[in-house]
N, C-alpha and C. Protein backbone atom coordinates (compact mmCIF):
# COMPACT_ATOMS: atom_id res chain seq x y z
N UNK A 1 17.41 5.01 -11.70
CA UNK A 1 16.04 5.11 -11.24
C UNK A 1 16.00 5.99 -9.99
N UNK A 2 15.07 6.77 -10.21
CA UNK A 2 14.64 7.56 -9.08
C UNK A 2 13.85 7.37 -7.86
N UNK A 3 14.09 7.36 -7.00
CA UNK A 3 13.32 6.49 -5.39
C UNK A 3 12.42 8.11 -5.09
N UNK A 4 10.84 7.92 -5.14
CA UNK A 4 10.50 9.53 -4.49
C UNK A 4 10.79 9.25 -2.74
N UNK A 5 11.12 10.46 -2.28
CA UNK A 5 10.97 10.45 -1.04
C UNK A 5 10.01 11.18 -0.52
N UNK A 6 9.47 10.60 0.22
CA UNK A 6 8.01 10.77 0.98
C UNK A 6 8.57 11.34 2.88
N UNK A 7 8.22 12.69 3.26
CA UNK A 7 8.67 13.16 4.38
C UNK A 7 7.74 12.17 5.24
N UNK A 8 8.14 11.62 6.46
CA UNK A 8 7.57 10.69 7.35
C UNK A 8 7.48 11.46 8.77
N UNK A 9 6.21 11.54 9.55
CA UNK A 9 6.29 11.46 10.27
C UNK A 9 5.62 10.33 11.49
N UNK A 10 5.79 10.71 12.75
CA UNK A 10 5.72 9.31 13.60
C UNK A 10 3.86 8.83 13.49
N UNK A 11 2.77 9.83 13.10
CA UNK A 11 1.48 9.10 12.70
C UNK A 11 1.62 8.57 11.30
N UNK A 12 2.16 8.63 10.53
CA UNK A 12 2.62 7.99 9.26
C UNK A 12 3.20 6.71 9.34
N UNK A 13 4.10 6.90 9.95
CA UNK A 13 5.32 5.87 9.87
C UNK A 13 4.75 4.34 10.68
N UNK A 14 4.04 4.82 11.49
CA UNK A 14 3.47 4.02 12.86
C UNK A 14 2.26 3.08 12.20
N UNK A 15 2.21 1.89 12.29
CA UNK A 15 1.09 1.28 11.21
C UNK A 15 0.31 0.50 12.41
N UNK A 16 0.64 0.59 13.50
CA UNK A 16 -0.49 -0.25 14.91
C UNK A 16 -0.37 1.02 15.74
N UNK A 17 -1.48 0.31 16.18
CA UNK A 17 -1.91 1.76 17.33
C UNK A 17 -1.69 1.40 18.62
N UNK A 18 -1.86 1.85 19.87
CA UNK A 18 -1.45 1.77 20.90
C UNK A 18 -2.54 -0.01 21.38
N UNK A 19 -4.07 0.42 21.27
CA UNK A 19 -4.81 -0.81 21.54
C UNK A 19 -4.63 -1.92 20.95
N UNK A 20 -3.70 -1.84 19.36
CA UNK A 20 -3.48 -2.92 18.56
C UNK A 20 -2.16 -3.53 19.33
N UNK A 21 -1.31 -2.93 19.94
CA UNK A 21 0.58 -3.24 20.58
C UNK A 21 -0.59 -3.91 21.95
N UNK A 22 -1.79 -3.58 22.20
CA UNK A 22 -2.06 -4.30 23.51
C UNK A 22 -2.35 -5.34 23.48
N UNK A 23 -3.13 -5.61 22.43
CA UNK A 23 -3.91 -6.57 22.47
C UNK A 23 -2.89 -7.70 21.71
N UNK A 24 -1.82 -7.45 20.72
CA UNK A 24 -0.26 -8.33 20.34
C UNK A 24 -0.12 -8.71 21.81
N UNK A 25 0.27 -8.06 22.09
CA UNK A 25 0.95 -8.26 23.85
C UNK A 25 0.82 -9.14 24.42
N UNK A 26 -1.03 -8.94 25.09
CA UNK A 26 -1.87 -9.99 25.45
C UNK A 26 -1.85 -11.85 24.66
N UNK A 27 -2.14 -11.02 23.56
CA UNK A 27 -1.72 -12.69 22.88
C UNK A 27 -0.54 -13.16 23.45
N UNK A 28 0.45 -12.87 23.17
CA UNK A 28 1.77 -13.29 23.73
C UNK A 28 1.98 -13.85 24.90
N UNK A 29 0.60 -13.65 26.00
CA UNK A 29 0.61 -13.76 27.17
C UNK A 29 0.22 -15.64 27.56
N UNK A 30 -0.92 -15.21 26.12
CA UNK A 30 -0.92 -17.39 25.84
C UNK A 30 0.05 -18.33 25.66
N UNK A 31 -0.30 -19.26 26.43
CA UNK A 31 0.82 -20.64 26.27
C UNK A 31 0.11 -21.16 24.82
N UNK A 32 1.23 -20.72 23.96
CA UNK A 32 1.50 -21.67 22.14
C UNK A 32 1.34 -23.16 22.37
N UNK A 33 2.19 -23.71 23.33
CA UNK A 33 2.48 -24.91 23.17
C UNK A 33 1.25 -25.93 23.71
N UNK A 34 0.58 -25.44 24.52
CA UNK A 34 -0.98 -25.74 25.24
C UNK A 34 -1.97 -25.16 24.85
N UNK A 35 -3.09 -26.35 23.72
CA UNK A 35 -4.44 -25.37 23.78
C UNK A 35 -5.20 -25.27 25.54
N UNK A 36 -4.88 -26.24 26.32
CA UNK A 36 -5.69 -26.51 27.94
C UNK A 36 -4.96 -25.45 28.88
N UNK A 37 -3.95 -24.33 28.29
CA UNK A 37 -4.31 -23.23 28.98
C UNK A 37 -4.30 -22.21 29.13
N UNK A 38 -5.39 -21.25 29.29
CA UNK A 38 -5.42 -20.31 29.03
C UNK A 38 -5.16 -19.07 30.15
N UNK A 39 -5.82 -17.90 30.23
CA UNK A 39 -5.24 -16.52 31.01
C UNK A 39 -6.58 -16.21 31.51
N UNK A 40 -6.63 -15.60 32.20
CA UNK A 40 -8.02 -14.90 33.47
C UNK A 40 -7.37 -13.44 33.36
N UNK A 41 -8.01 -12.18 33.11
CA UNK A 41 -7.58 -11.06 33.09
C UNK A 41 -8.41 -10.19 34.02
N UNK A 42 -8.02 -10.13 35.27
CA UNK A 42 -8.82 -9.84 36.12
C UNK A 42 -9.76 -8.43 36.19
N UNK A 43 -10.45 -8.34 37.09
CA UNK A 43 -11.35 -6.85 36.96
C UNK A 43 -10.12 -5.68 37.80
N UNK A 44 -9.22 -6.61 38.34
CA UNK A 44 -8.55 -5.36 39.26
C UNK A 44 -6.99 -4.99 38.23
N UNK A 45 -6.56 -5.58 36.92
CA UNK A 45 -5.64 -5.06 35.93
C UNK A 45 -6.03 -4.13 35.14
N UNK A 46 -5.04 -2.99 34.56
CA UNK A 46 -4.97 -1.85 34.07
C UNK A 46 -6.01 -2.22 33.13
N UNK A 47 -6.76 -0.81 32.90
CA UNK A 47 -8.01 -0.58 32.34
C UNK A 47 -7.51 -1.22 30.35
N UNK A 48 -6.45 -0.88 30.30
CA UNK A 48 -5.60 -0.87 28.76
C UNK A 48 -5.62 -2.91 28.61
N UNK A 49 -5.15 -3.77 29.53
CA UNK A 49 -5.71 -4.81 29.67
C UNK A 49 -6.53 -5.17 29.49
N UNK A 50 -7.70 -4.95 30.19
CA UNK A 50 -9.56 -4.85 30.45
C UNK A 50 -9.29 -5.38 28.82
N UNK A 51 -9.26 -3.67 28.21
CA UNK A 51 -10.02 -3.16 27.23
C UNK A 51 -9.10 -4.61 25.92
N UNK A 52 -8.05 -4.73 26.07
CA UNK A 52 -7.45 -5.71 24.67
C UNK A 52 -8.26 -7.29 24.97
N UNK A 53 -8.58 -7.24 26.28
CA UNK A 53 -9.29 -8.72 26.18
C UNK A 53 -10.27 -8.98 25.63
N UNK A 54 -11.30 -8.01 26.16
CA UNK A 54 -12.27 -7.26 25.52
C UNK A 54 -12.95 -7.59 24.02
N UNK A 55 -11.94 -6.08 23.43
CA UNK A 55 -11.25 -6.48 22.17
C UNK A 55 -11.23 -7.87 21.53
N UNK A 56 -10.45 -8.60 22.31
CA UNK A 56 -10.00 -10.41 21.60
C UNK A 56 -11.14 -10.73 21.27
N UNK A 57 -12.09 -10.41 22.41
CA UNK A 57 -13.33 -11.94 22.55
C UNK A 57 -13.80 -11.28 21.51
N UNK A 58 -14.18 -9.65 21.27
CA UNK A 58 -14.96 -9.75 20.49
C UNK A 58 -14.57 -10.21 18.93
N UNK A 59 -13.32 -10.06 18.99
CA UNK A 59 -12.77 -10.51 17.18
C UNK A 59 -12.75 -12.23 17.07
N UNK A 60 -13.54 -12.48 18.06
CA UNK A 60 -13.47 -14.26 18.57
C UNK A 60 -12.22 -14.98 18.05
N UNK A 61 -11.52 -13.94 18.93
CA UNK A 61 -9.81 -14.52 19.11
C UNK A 61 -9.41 -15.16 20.49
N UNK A 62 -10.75 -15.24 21.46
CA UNK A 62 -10.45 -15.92 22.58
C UNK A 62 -12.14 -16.02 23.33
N UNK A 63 -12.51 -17.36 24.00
CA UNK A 63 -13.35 -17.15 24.59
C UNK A 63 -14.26 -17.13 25.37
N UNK A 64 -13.37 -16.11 26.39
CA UNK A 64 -14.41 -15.40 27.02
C UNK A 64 -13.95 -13.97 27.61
N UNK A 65 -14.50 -13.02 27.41
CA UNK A 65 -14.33 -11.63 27.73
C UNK A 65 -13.44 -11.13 28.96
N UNK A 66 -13.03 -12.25 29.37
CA UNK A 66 -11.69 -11.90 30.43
C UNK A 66 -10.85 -12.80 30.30
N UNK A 67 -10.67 -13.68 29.26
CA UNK A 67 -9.66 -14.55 28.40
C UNK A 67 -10.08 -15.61 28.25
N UNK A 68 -9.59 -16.87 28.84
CA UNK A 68 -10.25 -18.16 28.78
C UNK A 68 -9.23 -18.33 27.61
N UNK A 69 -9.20 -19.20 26.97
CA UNK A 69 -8.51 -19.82 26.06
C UNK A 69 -8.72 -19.25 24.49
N UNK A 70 -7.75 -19.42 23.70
CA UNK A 70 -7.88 -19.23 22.43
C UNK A 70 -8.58 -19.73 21.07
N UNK A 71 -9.29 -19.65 20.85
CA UNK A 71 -10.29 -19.90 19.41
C UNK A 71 -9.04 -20.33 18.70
N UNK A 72 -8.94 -20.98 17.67
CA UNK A 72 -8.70 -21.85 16.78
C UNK A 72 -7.70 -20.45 15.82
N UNK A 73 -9.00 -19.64 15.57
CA UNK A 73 -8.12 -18.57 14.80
C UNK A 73 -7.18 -17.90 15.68
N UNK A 74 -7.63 -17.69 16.97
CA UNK A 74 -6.75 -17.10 18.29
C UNK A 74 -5.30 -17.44 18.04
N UNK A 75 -5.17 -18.87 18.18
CA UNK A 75 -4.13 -19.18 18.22
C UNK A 75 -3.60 -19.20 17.08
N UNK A 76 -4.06 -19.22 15.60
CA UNK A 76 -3.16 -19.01 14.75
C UNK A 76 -2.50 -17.10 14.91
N UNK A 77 -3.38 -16.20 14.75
CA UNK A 77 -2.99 -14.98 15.06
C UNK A 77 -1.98 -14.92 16.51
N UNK A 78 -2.00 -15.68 16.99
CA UNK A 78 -1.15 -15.37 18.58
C UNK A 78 0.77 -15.76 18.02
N UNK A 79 0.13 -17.42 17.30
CA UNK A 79 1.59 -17.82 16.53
C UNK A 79 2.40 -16.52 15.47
N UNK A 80 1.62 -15.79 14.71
CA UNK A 80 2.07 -15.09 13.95
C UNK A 80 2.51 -14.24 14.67
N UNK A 81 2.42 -13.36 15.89
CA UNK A 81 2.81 -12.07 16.84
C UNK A 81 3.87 -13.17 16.98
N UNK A 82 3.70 -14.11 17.67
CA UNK A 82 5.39 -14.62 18.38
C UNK A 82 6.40 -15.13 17.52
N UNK A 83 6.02 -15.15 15.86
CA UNK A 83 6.98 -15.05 15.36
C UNK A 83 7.48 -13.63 14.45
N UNK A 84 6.81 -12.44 14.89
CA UNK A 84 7.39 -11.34 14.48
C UNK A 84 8.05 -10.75 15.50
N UNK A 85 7.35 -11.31 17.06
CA UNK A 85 8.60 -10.64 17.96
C UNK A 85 9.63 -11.47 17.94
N UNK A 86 9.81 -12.76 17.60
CA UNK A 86 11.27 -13.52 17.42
C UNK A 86 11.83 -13.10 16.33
N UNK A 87 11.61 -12.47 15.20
CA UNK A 87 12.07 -12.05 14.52
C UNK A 87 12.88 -10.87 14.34
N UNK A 88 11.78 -9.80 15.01
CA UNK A 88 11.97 -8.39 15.74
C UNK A 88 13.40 -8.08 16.64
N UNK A 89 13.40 -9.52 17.40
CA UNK A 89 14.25 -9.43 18.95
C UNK A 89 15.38 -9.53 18.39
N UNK A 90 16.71 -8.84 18.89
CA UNK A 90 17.78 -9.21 18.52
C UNK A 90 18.52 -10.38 19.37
């Protein structure tokens, strides 16, 4: 059997975007083991911050627009990032 090969480059190959690796990140930043606590993302952290919190509340993955705790779905999506970076990590 024949495998086609497909030339790859790094916008190809790359399947998250820079705001999507932020806003993973951010999740990561939640305590899993505690729904009672959550993150404050202040007005004076990098604008790339701001913008993934942002982001969260509005996919009502957390809430309130500068973090506050995780929605129900929050935290299932937050569990799934921390087990692809445990997976990921060597």
């Amino acid at each position: 059997m024949v495998m086609p090969y497909y030339g790859l480059t790094d916008e190809t190959t790359m399947k998250f975007n820079q705001q999507q690796l932020n806003e993973l990140n951010l999740l990561l930043q939640f305590d899993l083991n505690s729904r009672d606590t959550g993150i404050k993302v202040h007005k004076t952290a990098e604008k790339k911050t701001q913008d993934a919190v942002e982001s969260l509340y509005q996919k009502n993955l957390c809430t309130h627009p500068d973090g506050g705790y995780l929605t129900d779905e929050g935290i299932e999506v937050a569990q799934y990032a921390d087990r692809i970076l445990r997976v990921l990590t060597p």
